[in-house]
Structure formats: structure tokens, C-alpha cells
Protein backbone atom coordinates (compact mmCIF):
# COMPACT_ATOMS: atom_id res chain seq x y z
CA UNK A 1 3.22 155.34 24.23
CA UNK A 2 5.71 153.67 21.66
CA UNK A 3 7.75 155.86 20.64
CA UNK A 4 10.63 156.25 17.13
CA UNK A 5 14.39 156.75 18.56
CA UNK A 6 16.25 158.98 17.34
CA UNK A 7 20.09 157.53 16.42
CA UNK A 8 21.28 160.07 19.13
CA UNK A 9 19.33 158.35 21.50
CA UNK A 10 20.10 154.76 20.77
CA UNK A 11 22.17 154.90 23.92
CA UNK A 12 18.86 154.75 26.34
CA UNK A 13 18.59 151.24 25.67
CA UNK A 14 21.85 149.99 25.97
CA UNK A 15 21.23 148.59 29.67
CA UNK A 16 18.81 146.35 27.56
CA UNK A 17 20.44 145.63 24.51
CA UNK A 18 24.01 144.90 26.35
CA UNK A 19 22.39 141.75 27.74
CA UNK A 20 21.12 140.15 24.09
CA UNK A 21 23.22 137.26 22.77
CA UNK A 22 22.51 138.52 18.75
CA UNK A 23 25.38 140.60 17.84
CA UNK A 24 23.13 142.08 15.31
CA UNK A 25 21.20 144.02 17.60
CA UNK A 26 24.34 145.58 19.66
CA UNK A 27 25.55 146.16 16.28
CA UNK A 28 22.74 148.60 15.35
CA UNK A 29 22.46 149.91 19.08
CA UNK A 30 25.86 150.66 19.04
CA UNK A 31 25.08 152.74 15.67
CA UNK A 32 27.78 150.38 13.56
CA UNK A 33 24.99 148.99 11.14
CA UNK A 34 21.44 150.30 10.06
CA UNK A 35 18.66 149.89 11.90
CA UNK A 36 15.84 151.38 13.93
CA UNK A 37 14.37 151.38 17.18
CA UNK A 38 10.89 151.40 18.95
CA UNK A 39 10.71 152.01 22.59
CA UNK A 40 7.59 151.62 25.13
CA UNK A 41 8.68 154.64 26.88
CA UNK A 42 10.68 157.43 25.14
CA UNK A 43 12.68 158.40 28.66
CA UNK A 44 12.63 155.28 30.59
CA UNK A 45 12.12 152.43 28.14
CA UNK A 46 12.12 148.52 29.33
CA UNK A 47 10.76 147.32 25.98
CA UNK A 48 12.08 147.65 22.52
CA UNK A 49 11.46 146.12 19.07
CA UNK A 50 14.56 146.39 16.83
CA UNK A 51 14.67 146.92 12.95
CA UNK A 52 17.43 145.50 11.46
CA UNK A 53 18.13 146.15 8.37
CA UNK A 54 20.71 143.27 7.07
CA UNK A 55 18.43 141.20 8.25
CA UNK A 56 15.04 142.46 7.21
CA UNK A 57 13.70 141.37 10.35
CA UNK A 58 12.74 142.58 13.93
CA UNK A 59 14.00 141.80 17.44
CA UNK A 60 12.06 142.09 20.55
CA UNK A 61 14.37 142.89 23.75
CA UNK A 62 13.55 143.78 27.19
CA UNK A 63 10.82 143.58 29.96
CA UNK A 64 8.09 140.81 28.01
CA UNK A 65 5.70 141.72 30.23
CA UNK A 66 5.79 145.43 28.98
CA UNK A 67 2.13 146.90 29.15
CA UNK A 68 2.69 149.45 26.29
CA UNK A 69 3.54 146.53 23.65
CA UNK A 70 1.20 144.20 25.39
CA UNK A 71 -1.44 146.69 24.83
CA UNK A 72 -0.47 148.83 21.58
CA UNK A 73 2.02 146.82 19.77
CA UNK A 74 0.04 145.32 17.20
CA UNK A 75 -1.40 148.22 16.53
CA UNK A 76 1.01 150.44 16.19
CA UNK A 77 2.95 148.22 13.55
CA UNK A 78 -0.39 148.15 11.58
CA UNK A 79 -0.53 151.76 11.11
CA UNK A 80 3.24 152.68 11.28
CA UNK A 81 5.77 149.91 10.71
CA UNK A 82 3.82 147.76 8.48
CA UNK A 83 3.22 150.86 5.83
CA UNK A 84 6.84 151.05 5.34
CA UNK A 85 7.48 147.42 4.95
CA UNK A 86 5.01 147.64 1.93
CA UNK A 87 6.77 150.16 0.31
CA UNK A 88 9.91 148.04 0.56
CA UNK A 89 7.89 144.79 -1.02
CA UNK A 90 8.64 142.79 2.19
CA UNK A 91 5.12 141.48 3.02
CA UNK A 92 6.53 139.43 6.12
CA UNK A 93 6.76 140.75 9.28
CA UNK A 94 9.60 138.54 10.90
CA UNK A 95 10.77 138.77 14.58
CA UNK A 96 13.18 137.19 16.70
CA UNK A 97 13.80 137.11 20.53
CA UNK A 98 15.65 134.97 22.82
CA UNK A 99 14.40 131.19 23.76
CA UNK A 100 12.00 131.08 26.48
CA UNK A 101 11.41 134.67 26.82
CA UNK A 102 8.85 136.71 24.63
CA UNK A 103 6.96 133.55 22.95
CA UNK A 104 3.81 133.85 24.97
CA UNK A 105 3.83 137.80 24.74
CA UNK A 106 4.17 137.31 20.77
CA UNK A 107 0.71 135.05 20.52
CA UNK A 108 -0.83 137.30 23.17
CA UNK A 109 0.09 140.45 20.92
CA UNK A 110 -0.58 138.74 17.59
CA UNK A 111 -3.56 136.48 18.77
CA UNK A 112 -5.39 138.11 15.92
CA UNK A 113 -3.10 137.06 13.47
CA UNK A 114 -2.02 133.32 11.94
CA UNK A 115 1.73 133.26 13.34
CA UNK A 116 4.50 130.42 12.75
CA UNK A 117 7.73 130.04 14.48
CA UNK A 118 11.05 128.40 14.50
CA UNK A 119 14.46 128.44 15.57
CA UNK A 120 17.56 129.66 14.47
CA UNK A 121 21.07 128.50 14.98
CA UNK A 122 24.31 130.36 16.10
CA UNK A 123 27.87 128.70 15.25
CA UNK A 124 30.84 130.45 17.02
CA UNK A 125 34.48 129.33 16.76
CA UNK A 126 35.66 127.18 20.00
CA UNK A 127 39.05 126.16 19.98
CA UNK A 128 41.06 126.16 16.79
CA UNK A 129 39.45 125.96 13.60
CA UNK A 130 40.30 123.82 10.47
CA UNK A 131 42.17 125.27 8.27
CA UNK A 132 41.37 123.21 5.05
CA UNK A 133 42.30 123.20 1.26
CA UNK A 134 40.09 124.48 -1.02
CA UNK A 135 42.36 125.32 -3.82
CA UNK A 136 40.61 125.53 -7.44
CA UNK A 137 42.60 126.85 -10.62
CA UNK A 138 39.09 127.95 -11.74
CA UNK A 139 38.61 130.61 -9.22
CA UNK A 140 40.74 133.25 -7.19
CA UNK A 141 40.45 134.02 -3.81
CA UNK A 142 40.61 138.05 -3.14
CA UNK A 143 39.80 139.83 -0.57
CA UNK A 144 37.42 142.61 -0.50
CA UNK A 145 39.63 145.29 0.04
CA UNK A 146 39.57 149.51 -1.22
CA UNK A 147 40.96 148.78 -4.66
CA UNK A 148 38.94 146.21 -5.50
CA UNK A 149 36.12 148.02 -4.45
CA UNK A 150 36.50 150.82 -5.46
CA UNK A 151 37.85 149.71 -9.28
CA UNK A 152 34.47 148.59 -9.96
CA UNK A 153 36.22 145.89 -12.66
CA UNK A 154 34.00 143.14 -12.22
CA UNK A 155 31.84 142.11 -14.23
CA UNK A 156 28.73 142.09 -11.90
CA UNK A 157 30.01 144.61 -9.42
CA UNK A 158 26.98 145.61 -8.65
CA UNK A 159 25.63 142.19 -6.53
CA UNK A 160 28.85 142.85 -4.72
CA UNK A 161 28.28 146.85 -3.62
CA UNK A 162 24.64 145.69 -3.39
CA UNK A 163 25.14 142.44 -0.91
CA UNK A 164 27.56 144.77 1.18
CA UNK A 165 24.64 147.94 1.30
CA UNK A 166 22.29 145.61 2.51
CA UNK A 167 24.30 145.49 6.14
CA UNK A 168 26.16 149.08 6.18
CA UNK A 169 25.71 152.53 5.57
CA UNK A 170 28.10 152.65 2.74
CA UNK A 171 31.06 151.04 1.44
CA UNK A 172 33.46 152.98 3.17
CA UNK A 173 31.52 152.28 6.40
CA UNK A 174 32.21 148.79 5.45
CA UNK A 175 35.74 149.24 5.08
CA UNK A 176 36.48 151.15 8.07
CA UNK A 177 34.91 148.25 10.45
CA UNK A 178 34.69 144.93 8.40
CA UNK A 179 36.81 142.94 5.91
CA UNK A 180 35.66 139.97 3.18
CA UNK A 181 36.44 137.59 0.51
CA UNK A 182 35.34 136.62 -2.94
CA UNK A 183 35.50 133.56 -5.11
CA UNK A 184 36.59 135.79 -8.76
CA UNK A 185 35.70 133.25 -11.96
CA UNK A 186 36.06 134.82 -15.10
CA UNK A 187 35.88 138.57 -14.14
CA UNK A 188 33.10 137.97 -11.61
CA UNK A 189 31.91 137.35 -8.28
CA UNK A 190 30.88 133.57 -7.99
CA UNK A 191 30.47 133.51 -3.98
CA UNK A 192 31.40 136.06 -1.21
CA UNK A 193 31.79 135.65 2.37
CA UNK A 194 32.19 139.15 4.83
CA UNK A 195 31.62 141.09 7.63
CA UNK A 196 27.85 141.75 7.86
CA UNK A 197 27.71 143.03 11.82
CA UNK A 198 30.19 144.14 13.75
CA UNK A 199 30.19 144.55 17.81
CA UNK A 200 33.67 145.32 19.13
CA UNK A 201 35.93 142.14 18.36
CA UNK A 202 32.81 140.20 17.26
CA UNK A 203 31.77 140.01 13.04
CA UNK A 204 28.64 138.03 12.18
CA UNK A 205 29.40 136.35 8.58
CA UNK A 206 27.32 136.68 6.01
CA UNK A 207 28.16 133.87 2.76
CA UNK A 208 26.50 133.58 -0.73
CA UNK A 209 27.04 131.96 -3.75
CA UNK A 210 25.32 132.02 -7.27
CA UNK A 211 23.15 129.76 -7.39
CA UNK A 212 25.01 128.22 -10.81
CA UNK A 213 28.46 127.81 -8.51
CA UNK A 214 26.73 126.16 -6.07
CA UNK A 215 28.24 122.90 -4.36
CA UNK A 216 31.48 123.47 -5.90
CA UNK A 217 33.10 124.71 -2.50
CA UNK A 218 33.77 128.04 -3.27
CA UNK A 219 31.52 129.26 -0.37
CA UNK A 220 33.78 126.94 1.21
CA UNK A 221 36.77 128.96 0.66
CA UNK A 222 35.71 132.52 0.85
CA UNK A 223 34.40 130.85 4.48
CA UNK A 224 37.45 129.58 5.30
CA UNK A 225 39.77 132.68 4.30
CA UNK A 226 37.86 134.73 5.82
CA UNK A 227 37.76 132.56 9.29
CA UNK A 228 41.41 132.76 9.15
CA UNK A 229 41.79 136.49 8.89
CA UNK A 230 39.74 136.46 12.13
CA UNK A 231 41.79 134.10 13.60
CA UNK A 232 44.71 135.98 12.94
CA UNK A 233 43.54 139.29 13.48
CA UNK A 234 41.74 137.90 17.01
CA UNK A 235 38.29 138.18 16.01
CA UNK A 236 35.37 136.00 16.82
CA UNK A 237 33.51 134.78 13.72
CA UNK A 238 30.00 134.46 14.19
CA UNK A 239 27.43 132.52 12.25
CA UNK A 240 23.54 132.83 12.13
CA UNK A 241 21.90 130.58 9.98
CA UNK A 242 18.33 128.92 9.85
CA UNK A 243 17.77 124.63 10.09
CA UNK A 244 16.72 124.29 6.98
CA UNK A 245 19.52 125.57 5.81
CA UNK A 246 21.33 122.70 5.52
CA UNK A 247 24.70 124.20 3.02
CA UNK A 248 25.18 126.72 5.15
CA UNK A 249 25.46 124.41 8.14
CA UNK A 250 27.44 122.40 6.73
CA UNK A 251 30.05 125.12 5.94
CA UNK A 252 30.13 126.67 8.95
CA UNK A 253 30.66 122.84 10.75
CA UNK A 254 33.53 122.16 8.13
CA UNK A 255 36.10 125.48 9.02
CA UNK A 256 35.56 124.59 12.69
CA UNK A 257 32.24 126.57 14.05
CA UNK A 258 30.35 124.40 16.48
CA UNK A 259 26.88 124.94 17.79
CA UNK A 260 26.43 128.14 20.84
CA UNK A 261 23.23 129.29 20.78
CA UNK A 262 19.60 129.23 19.28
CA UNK A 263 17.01 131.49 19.80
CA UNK A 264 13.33 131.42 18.31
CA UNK A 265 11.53 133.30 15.37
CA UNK A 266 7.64 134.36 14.83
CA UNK A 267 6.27 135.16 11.68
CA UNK A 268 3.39 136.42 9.89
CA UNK A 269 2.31 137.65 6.81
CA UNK A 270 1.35 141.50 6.60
């Protein structure tokens, strides 16, 4: 029977989720960001599909060849998962899983349903990264610390706290594990670069920029500051980003983060 975990009991898959490359899901395991679990066995589970939230997507981790989501999976999203989506206008269901392991398992489970797939890229640091020069007298570099947080002074503070409630619990959750940087132009937050997950000495990046400041580099430099606070403080930067998305690529290959690992995505529409 699939079964809802309780935070508390988060911990019963660990022996599965300790394995996964994707920080993101040892992130919400290990109860740092928001998520939520579903288990093929409430006890013993070898099977689980993880909600995370940052992301708005799922990850599927464990035995493949689990009856209980070979047989009731589907279903089970139908009536309980997929509900909730609704409610939260997402009208994708999007899940991820390592290469090679649960892609026949997905089309047996969905074989009902019209489902796409890709890949997705993961850029680590290896080595020493470039430190380059981004300087622009139009912009200022701060970082995303309590008082400027907490001030609320800018002018669109609110795509800040929201970008940063979209990975954590709250601000000061944020705060206590993470760290960021923003390009400031004219009282405002132009582009932002921070800590979306974090798993012990690991933080997977997450970098926007309005869509007006675009290709002017200042995703660039919030990238780059904040790949040298990691650096400094020993932390490993790491960076999940789609092909397609070709800027984001290129920032992460220009401060120094080369290639690690990919692992594949289904889709469908609910």
C-alpha cells in the first residue's frame, strides 16, 4: 500500500535516498528543504517517489521493480497527488530518476498516458574555478544577508522573499543553512544567485535574472560571487540545469563548473 510519511519518519528511507546523486532529494530527506514523501511500504519501504518543492517536480528512488508502484502508482497519484497539484495550478506532473534505472518502470506505470522525456545536466566545481571580472558601475553586488533581508528596502522585495520561499521553510531557515547574492540596480533586485538545497557541505545554486537585465552579465556576477564564497568557505557548488537552457550553461561553464552528471526526466500533462 503507498503510503504519506510523516517528516518524523523521513529517516526510514535514508538507506535509499543516501545512494541518489541529486542533492535535492537528500536535502528534503534530511528535512533541510520542503518536500514530501511516498513510500511502497510504510515500515519497510524499497520504493519512494519524492516531492520536491523548489523544484515542483518528483523523484523516483529505490527498488524499480517495486510491485506496489508497479501496480498502484498511477493510480494513486490520480486520486491523491494529482488533486493537490491542481490546486497549486501546476498541471504537469514532472519526475526525475537516475539514467538507466526507472525509464522502463515509468512507461510501464504511465503506459496509459502520452509521456516525454529528457535529460538534465549537473555542473560541479573540479579544480579551481575562474575567478573573473564582472564589475558594472550600474549595479552592486550584495549579499543576501539578515539586514538586507530583513530591511525589506527594495523596491521589489517581494520576488526576492518569494524566489527564496520557493526552496525553504522560511527566511530564517534560509539564513541559518544557505547564503546568496544580488545584482541591486536602482533600489532593486535585477538578478540573484543562492543557496536553493543544502546537504552537508554541498548547496545546489539556484540563478535568475529579469528578463529586461538579461545578457548583461549580472547573472554572471551574482554566479561568480557566490562560487567564491563557496570556495572560500569549502563548499561544493552545485548546478542543475536543463539543455535547452543554453544561458544558464553557459554561466555555469564560464566561473569554472564542468559537466558531472545527467540523469533523465518524464513528463506528462495531468
Amino acid at each position: 500500500m503507498i503510503t504519506e510519511l510523516n517528516k518524523k519518519d523521513f529517516y526510514k528511507i535514508r538507506h535509499i535516498t543516501d545512494k541518489c546523486k541529486n542533492i535535492e532529494v537528500r536535502a528534503v530527506i534530511q528535512g533541510n528543504n520542503p518536500g514530501t514523501v511516498y513510500v511502497d511500504h510504510p515500515t519497510e519501504p524499497t520504493a519512494a517517489l519524492i516531492w520536491i518543492q523548489g523544484q515542483q517536480s518528483f523523484q523516483l528512488v529505490g527498488d524499480p521493480q517495486s510491485k506496489t508502484f508497479l501496480e498502484s502508482l498511477e493510480g494513486y497519484m490520480s486520486t491523491n497527488i494529482e488533486p493537490k497539484l491542481k490546486e497549486q495550478d501546476i498541471n504537469w506532473v514532472e519526475i526525475g530518476v537516475e539514467m538507466n534505472t526507472w525509464d522502463k518502470t515509468i512507461q510501464s506505470i504511465f503506459n496509459n498516458r502520452k509521456l516525454s522525456n529528457d535529460i538534465q545536466h549537473v555542473f560541479c566545481l573540479k579544480g579551481k574555478s575562474k575567478s573573473i571580472e564582472t564589475q558594472d558601475n550600474k549595479i552592486t553586488i550584495r549579499k543576501m544577508d539578515i539586514d538586507l533581508l530583513k530591511s525589506r528596502q527594495l523596491e521589489n522585495h517581494s520576488f526576492l522573499e518569494k524566489k527564496i520561499l520557493c526552496f525553504w521553510d522560511s527566511i530564517d531557515s534560509f539564513l541559518q543553512q544557505g547564503f546568496g547574492y544580488i545584482a541591486e540596480y536602482n533600489n532593486s533586485v535585477v538578478s540573484l544567485c543562492f543557496s536553493a538545497f543544502v546537504i552537508d557541505q554541498t548547496h545546489a545554486i539556484d540563478v535568475e535574472t529579469l528578463e529586461m537585465y538579461r545578457r548583461s552579465n549580472y547573472g554572471t556576477a551574482v554566479a561568480n560571487a557566490f562560487v567564491q564564497e563557496c570556495i572560500r568557505r569549502g563548499i561544493h557548488p552545485y548546478w542543475d540545469c536543463s539543455p535547452e537552457n543554453t544561458g544558464s550553461i553557459r554561466i555555469a561553464k564560464s566561473i569554472g563548473m564542468s559537466p558531472d552528471f545527467d540523469y533523465q526526466i518524464f513528463w506528462c500533462s495531468i
